[in-house]
Protein backbone atom coordinates (compact mmCIF):
# COMPACT_ATOMS: atom_id res chain seq x y z
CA UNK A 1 -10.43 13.96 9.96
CA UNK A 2 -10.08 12.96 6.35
CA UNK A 3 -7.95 16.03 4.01
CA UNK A 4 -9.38 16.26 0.62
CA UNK A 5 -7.22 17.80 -2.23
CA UNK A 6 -9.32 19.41 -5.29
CA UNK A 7 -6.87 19.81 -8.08
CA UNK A 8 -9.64 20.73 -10.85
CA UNK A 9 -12.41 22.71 -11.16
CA UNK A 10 -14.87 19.95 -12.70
CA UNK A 11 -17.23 17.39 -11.37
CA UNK A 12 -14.79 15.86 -9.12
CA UNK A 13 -15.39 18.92 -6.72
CA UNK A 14 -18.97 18.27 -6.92
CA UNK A 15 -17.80 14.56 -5.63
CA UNK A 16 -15.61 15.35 -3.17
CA UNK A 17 -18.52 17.65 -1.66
CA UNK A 18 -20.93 14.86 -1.84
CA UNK A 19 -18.69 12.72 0.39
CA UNK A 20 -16.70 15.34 2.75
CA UNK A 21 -18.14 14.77 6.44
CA UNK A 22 -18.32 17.70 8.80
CA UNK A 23 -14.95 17.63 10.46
CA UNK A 24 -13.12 17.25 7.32
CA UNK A 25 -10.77 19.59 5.53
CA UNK A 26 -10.49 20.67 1.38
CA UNK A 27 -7.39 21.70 -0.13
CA UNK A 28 -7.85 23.27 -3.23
CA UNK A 29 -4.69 23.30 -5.13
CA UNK A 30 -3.42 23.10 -8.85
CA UNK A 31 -6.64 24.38 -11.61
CA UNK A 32 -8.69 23.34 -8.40
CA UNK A 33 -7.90 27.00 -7.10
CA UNK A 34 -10.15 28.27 -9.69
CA UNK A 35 -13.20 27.25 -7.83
CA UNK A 36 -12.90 30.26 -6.25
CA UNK A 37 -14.65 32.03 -8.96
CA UNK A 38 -16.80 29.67 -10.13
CA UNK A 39 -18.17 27.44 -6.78
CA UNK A 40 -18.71 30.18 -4.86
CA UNK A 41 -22.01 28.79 -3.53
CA UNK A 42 -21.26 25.54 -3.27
CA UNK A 43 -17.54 26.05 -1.29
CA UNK A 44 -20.25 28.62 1.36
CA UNK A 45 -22.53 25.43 1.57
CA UNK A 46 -19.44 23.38 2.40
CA UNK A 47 -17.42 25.57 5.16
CA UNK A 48 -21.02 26.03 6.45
CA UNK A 49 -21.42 22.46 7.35
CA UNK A 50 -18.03 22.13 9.30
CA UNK A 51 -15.48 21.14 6.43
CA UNK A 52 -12.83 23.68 7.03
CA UNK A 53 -11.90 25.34 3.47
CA UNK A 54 -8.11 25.96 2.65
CA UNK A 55 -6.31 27.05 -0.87
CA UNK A 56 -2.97 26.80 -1.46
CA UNK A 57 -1.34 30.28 -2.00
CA UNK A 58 1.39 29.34 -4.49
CA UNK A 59 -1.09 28.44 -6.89
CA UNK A 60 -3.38 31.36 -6.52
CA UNK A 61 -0.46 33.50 -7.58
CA UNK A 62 0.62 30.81 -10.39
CA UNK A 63 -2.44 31.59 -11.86
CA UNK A 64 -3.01 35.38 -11.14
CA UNK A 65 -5.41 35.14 -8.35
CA UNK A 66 -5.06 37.25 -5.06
CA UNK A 67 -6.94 36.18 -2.81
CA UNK A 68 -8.48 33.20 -1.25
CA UNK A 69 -12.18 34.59 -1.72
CA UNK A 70 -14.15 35.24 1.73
CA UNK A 71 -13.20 34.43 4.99
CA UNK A 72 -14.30 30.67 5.14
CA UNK A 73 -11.48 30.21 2.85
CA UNK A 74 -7.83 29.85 4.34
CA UNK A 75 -5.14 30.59 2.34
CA UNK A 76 -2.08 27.65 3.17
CA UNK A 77 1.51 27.50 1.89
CA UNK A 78 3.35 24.58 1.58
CA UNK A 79 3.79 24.32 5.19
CA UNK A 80 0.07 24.52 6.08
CA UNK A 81 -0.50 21.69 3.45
CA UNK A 82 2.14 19.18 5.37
CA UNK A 83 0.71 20.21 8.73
CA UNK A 84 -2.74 19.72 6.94
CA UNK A 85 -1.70 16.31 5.90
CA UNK A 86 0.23 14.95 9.17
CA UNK A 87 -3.23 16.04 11.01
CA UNK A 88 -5.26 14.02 8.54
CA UNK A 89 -6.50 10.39 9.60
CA UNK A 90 -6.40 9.76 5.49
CA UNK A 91 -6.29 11.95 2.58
CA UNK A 92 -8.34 11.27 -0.41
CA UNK A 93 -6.78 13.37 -3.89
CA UNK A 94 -9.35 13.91 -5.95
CA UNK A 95 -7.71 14.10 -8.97
């Protein structure tokens, strides 16, 4: 399983969606959190396909967001995020 981390809301989401396998994770963290609001569609598209969605809660509140969206989209603390890591095979920051 590879973890992807999203840390803007630009064309390197667009990217990282183009390569994420089924199987795979996304972390968004950072301004990446705002692709909540804005990559609605696309994030669906993704958790449909078998990448397993996850945002990381600190930032959400950092930048007055309360929720993680639907239910495809797991909210993770910093916790989650080291587990999320440690279970990875590799991690790719997309940055």
């Amino acid at each position: 399983m590879v973890l992807h981390t999203v840390n803007q809301n630009s064309n390197l989401l667009d990217d990282c969606l183009t390569v994420a396998a089924p199987g795979d994770s996304l972390l968004l963290l950072q301004n990446g959190v705002y692709a909540l609001q804005t990559r609605q569609d696309e994030l669906q598209t993704a958790s449909t396909s078998g990448i397993a969605l996850y945002v990381l809660s600190d930032d959400l509140k950092a930048r007055g967001l309360s929720s993680a969206g639907d239910d495809t989209i797991q909210s993770a603390d910093y916790e989650d995020f080291v587990d999320l890591v440690v279970a990875a095979d590799r991690v790719i920051a997309w940055h």
